[in-house]
C-alpha atoms as a PDB file:
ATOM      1  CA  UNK A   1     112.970  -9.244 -78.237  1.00  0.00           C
ATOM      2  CA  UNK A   2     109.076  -8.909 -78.506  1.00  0.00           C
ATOM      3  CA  UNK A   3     109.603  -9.404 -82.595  1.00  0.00           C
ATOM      4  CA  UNK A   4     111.645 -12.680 -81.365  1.00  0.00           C
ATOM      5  CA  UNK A   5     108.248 -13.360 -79.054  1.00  0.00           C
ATOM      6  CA  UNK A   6     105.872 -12.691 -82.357  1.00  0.00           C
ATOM      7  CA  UNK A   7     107.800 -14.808 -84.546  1.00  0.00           C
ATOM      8  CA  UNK A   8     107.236 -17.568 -82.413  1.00  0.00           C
ATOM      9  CA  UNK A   9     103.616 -16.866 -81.791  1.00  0.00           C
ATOM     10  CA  UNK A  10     103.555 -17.070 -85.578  1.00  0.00           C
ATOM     11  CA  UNK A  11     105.026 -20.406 -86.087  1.00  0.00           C
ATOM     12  CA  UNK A  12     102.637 -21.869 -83.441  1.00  0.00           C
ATOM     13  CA  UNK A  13      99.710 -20.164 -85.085  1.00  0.00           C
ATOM     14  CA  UNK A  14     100.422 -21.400 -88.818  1.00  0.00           C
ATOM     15  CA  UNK A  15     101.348 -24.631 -87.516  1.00  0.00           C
ATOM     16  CA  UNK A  16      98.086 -25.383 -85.966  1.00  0.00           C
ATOM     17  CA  UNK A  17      96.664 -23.547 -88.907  1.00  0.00           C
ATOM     18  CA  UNK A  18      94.887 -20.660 -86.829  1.00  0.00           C
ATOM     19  CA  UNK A  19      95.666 -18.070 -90.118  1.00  0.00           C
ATOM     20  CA  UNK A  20      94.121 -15.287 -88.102  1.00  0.00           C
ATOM     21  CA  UNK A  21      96.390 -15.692 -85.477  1.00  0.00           C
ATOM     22  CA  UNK A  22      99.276 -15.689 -87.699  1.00  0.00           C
ATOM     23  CA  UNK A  23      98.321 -12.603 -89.708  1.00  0.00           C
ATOM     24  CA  UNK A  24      98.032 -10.684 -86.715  1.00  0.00           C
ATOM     25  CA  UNK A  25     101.237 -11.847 -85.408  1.00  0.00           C
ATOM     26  CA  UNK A  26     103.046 -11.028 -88.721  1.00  0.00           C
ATOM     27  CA  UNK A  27     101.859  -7.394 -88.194  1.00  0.00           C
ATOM     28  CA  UNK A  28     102.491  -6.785 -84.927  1.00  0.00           C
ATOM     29  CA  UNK A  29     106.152  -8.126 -85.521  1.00  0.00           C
ATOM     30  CA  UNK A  30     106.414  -5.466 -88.576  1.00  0.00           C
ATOM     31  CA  UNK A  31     105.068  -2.839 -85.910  1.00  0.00           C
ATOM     32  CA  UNK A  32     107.979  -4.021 -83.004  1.00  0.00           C
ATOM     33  CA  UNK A  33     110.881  -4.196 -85.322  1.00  0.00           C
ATOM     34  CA  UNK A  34     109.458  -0.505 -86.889  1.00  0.00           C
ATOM     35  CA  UNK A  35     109.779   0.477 -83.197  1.00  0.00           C
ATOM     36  CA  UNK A  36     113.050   0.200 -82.606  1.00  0.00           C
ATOM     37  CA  UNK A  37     116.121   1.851 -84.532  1.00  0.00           C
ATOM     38  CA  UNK A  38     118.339  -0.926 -85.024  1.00  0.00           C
ATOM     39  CA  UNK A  39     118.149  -1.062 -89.063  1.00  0.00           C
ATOM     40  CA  UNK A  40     119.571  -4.728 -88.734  1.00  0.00           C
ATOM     41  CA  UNK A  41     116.208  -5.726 -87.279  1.00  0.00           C
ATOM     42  CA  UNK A  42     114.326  -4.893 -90.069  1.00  0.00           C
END
């Protein structure tokens, strides 16, 4: 759910062309889906 929450986080961020903002949220959402052990996720 919280890679769900970064994903969007990232679409508002790239839309409004804030490309630090979307980095960051591409990275954290590679760290939450590493997280958890559902292989579908990643």
């Amino acid at each position: 759910m919280l890679a769900d929450v970064y994903s969007t986080v990232y679409w508002l961020a790239a839309r409004h062309r804030w490309m630090d903002m979307a980095e960051l949220a591409v990275t954290r959402q590679r760290w939450a889906v590493e997280q958890q052990p559902n292989p579908v996720a990643a």
